[in-house]
Structure formats: structure tokens, C-alpha cells
Protein backbone atom coordinates (compact mmCIF):
# COMPACT_ATOMS: atom_id res chain seq x y z
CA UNK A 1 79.72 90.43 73.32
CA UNK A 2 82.95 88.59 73.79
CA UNK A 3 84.01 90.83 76.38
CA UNK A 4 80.91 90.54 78.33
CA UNK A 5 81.00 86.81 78.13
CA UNK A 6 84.38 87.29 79.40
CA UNK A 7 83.58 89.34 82.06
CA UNK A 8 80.98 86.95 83.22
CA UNK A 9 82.91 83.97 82.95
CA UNK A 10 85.77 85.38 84.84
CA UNK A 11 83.21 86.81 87.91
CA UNK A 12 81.65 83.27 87.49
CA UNK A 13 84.95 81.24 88.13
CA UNK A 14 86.13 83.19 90.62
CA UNK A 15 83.27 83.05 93.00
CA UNK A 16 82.52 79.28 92.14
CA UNK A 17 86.14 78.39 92.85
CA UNK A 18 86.15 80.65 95.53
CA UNK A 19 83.07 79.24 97.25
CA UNK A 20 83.69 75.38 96.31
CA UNK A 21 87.27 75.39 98.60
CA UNK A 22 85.85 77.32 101.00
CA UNK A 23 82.99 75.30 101.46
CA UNK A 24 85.42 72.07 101.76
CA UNK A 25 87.63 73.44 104.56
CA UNK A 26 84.65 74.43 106.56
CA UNK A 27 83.99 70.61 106.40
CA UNK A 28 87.58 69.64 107.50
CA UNK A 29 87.08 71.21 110.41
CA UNK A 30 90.66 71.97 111.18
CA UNK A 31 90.74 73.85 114.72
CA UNK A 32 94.40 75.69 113.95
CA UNK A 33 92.79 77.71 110.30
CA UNK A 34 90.48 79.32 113.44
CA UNK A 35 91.33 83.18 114.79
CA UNK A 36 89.62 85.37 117.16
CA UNK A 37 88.53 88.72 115.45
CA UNK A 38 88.32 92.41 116.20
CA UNK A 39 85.44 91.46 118.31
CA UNK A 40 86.77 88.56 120.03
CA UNK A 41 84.47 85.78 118.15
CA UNK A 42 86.60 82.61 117.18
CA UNK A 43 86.10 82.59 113.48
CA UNK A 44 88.07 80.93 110.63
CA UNK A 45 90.67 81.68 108.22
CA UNK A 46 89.23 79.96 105.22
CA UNK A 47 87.69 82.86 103.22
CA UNK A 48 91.75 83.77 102.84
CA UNK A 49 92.85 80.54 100.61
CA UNK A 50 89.67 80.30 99.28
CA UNK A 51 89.42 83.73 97.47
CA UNK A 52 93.17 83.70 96.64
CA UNK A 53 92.61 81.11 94.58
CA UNK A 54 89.20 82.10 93.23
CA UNK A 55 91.41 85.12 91.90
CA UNK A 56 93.94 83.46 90.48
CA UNK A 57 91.87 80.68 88.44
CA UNK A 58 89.36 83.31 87.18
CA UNK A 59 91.73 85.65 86.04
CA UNK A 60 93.53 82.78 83.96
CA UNK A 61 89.92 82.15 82.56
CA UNK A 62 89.43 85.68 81.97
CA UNK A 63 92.57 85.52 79.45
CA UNK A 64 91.69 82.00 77.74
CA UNK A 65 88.34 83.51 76.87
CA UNK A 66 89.75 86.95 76.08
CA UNK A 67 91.51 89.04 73.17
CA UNK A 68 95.32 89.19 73.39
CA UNK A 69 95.45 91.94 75.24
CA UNK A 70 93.40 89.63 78.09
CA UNK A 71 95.83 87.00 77.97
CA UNK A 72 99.04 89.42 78.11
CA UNK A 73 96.92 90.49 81.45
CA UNK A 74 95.91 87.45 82.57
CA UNK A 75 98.98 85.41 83.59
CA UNK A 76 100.65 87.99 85.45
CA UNK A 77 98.02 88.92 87.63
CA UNK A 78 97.61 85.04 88.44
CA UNK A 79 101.58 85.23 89.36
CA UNK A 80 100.59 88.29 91.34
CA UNK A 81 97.75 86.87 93.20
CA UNK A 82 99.04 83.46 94.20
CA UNK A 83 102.88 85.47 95.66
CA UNK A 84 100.55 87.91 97.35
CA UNK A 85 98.32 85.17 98.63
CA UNK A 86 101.49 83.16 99.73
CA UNK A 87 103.11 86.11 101.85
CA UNK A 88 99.88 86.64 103.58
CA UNK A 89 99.54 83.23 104.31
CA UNK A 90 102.77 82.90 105.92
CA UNK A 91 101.81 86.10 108.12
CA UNK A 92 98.79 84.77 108.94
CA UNK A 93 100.39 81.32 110.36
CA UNK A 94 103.67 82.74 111.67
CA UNK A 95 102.80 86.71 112.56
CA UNK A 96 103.43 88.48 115.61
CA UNK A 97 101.97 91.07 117.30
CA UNK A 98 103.72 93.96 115.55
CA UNK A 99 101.85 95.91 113.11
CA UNK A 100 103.34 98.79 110.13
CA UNK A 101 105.68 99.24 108.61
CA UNK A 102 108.23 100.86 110.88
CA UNK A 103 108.01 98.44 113.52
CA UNK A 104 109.06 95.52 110.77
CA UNK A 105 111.45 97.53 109.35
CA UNK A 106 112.70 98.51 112.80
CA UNK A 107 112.80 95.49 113.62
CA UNK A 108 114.85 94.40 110.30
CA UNK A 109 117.76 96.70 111.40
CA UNK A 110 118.14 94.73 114.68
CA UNK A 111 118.68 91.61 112.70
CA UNK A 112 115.49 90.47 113.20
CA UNK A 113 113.58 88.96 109.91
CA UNK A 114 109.95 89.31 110.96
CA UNK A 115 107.04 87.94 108.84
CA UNK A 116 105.82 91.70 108.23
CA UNK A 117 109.37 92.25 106.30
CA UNK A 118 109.18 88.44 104.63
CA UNK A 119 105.32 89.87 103.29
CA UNK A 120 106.81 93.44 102.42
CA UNK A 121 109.64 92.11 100.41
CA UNK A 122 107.59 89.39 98.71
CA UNK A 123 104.69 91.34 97.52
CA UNK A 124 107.04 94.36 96.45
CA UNK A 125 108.58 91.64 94.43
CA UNK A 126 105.75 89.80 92.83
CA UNK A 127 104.39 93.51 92.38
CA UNK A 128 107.44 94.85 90.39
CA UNK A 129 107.30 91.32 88.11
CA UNK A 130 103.86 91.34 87.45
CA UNK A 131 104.65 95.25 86.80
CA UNK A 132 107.24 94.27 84.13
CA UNK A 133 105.23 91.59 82.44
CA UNK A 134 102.60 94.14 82.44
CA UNK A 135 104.31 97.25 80.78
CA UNK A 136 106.95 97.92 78.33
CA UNK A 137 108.76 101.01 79.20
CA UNK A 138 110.64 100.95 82.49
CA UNK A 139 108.98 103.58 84.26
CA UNK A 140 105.54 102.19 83.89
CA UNK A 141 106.92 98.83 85.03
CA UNK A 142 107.98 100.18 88.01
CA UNK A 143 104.81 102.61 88.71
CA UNK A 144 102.77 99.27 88.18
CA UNK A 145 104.26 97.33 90.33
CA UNK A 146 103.89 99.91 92.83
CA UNK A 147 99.93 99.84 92.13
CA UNK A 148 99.76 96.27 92.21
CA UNK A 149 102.25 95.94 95.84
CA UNK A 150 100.03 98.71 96.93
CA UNK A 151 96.96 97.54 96.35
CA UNK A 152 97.31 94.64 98.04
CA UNK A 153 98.60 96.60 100.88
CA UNK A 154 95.36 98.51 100.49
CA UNK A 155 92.82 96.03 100.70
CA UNK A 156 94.53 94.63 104.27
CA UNK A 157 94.85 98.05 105.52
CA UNK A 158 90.95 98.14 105.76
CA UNK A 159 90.14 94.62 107.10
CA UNK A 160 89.44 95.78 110.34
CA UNK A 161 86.02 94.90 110.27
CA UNK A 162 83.71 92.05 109.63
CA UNK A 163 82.99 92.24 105.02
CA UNK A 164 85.03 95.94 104.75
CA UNK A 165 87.65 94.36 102.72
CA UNK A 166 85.20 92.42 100.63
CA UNK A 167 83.18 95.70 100.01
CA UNK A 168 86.48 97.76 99.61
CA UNK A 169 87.55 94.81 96.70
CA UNK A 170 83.84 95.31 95.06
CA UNK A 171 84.15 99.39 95.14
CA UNK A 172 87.38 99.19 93.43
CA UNK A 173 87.18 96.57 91.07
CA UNK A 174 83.70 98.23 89.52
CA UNK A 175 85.26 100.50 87.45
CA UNK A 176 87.77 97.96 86.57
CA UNK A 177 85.31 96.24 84.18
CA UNK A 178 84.26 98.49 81.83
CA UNK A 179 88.47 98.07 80.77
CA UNK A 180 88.71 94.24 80.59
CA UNK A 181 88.04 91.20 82.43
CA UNK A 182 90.47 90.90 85.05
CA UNK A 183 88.84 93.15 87.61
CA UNK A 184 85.76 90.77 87.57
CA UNK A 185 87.76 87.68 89.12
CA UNK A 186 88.69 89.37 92.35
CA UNK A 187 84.94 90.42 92.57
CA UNK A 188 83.59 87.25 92.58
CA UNK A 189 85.62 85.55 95.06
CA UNK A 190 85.08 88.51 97.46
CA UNK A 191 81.40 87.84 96.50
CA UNK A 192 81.81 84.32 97.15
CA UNK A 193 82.26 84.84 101.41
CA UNK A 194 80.66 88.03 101.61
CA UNK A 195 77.93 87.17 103.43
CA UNK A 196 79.70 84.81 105.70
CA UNK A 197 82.65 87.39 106.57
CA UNK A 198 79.73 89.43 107.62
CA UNK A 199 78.27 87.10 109.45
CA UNK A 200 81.71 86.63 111.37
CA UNK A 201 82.06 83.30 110.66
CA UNK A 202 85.05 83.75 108.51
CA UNK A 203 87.66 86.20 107.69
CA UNK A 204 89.85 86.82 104.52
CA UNK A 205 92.61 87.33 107.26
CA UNK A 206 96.16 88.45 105.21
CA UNK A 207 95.99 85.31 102.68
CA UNK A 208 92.81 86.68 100.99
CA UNK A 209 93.37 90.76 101.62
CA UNK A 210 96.68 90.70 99.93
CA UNK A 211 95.44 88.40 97.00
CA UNK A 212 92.57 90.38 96.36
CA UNK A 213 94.31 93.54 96.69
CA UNK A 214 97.31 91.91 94.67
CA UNK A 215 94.35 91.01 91.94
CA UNK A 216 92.67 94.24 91.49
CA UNK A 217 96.20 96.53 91.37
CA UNK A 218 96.64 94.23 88.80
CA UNK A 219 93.42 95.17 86.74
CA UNK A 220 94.36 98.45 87.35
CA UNK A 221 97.65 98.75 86.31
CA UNK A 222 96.54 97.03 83.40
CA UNK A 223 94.15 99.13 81.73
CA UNK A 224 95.73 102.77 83.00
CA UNK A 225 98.35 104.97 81.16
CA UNK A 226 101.60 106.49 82.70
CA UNK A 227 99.21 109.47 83.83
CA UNK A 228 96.68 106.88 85.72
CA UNK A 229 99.36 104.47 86.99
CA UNK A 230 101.21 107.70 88.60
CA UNK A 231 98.27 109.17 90.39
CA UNK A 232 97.74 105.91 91.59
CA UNK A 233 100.53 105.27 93.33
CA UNK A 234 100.81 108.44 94.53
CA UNK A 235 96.95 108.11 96.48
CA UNK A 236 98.48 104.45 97.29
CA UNK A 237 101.98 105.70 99.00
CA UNK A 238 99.99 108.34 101.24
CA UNK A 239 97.28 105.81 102.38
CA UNK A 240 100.26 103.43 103.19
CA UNK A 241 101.96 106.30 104.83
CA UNK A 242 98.71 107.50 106.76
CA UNK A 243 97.93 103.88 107.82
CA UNK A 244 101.67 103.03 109.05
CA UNK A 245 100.89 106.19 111.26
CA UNK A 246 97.41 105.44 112.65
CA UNK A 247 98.95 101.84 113.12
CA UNK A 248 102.23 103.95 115.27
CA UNK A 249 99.54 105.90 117.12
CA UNK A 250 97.15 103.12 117.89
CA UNK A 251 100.34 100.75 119.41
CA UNK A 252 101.47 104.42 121.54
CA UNK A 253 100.57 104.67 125.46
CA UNK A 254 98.49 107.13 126.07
């Protein structure tokens, strides 16, 4: 019972914080949080702070109304969520056109610090910390970090579309809760602004994609063995991998 309660509560605060801030930048009205999207409709950026922060505050609730094992879980996802959140935020405000990996990283080697490297190192980072709060033996740290970093990669890999990384956050977290709480607070902020990212009036843009993403590895990580967390990251790596080279292809003249 007190995991269901916990479960609830935690799906509960995240789309309630989730909606409430989202609902009170819409009324600021701020022209600059606005973007044009895949189809060319000016929509805004709100769904992204919103949801980052619906993750964050439900997955502390999920641990103050947990077991130990929730609260062990809890903080560190927050911490992963909010540096996720952060790095997409900054990409979001001071990104260029450049997209993958090897075009940051290219660019890196020229002396050139773009915001694609500042959001690769920074959610590697949180990743492996939240990893190491997570585990206890050093190899799982490290293969948790990589599902959590990868995740979050994951998730903004497939926004190209009005809702997909909403859906994609609600596919993957499902299984999530039948382990603990955690999953459930990444659900319900991506529940939150569903129907207005499909609607194209909004878009999670990097902020929210990476602190979904960032929330869910996190559930994930949590409740999977050395077997789990390595098959993971494996699938992880090679969508990264395949999606750096769609990106390379896509950016190629024909």
C-alpha cells in the first residue's frame, strides 16, 4: 500500500508542479522563451523548465514518502534531473546550429567550446555522480551513470516531433514502477504538457528532454542489477552512435 501511495504521490507532484509553472510562464508572456519548431510554428519553450522541475520535486517526494531504499534513490536522481535540466537549458538559450556529437567534439579540437560539448560534459558528469550515489561497487557506478547520461541523451534524440518525447518518457518509465517510485515523477510532468506539446503550442525543447531522460535513467539504474545496467548501456551507446550518424547524414549534401 505504501508503495502505491508512493507511486501516486510522486506521479501526482510531478505533474501538478509540472503544470502549475508552466501554466505561470504562459502568463508572463515572455517573447524570447518562444522557438519555431520542426514545422515552422512559433511555439514556446516552457514545457522544458516546467517538467524539469516537476521531476525533480516529485522524485524528492517519492523518497520522503518512501522506504529507505526510496530515499537512497530519491536525492540523486533530483541532482540528476536539475544538472541535466541546467545543460539543456543553456543549449537551448545559447545553441548553434550544429547537431551530434562529432561536430561538437570536432569542433572542441579546434579550440572551440560549443554548448553541445558544455551539455555533453555536464550531463556525463551529473550522470557518473548520480551513478556513484546510486551504486556501491565501482563498475556499477560507472555503468549507471552511463544509463542515466544516456538516457537523457535518449529522450532528446527523439524530440523531433510534436509529444514523441513525452510518449517516449511514458513508454519507458512504465515498467519503471512496478520497481519503486521514482519512475512515476518523470511521468507525470511529461503528462502534465502532453496535450499541449501536441497541440504545438509548446515544446520540452533540451531543458525538459534531458531532465526527463536524466529522471527516468535514473529509475532505471536504480532498480537494475550489473546484468540490467550493462545491457542498458550497451542498447543506449548504439542508439547514441546510430543517432550521431543519422544526425552526420542528415547535415551531408546530397
Amino acid at each position: 500500500m505504501v508503495g502505491k501511495l508512493g507511486r501516486v504521490g510522486a506521479f501526482a507532484v510531478g505533474a501538478g508542479v509540472s503544470r502549475a509553472v508552466y501554466v505561470a510562464l504562459r502568463r508572463r508572456g515572455d517573447t524570447r522563451g518562444r522557438r519555431e519548431n520542426h514545422a515552422g510554428r512559433s511555439v514556446d519553450l516552457y514545457a522544458g523548465p516546467a517538467t524539469a522541475l516537476g521531476a525533480a520535486v516529485g522524485a524528492a517526494t517519492a523518497a520522503t514518502r518512501g522506504s529507505r531504499r526510496s530515499e537512497a534513490v530519491g536525492g540523486p536522481a533530483a541532482l540528476a534531473v536539475l544538472a541535466a535540466g541546467a545543460c539543456g537549458a543553456y543549449d537551448d538559450w545559447k545553441g548553434d546550429h550544429r547537431r551530434g556529437f562529432r561536430a561538437h567534439l570536432g569542433a572542441l579540437r579546434e579550440g572551440e567550446v560549443t554548448s553541445g560539448a558544455v551539455k555533453l560534459a555536464g550531463i556525463g558528469a551529473a550522470g557518473l555522480v548520480a551513478g556513484a550515489l546510486l551504486k556501491e561497487r565501482p563498475l556499477d557506478k560507472v555503468l549507471a551513470g552511463v544509463v542515466i547520461a544516456g538516457t537523457a541523451h535518449l529522450v532528446n534524440l527523439v524530440d523531433v516531433a510534436p509529444g514523441r518525447a513525452a510518449l517516449t518518457v511514458l513508454a519507458i518509465g512504465a515498467p519503471g514502477l512496478l520497481r519503486g517510485a521514482i519512475a512515476a515523477a518523470p511521468m507525470g510532468a511529461a503528462a502534465a504538457v502532453l496535450v499541449d506539446d501536441l497541440g504545438e503550442r509548446t515544446m520540452l525543447g533540451d531543458t525538459g528532454a534531458h531532465a526527463l531522460g536524466a529522471a527516468v535513467g535514473s529509475a532505471i539504474a536504480a532498480g537494475s542489477g550489473r546484468f540490467g545496467l550493462a545491457v542498458h548501456a550497451a542498447g543506449l551507446i548504439a542508439a547514441a552512435a546510430y543517432g550521431d550518424r543519422v544526425s552526420t547524414l542528415a547535415r551531408s549534401p546530397m
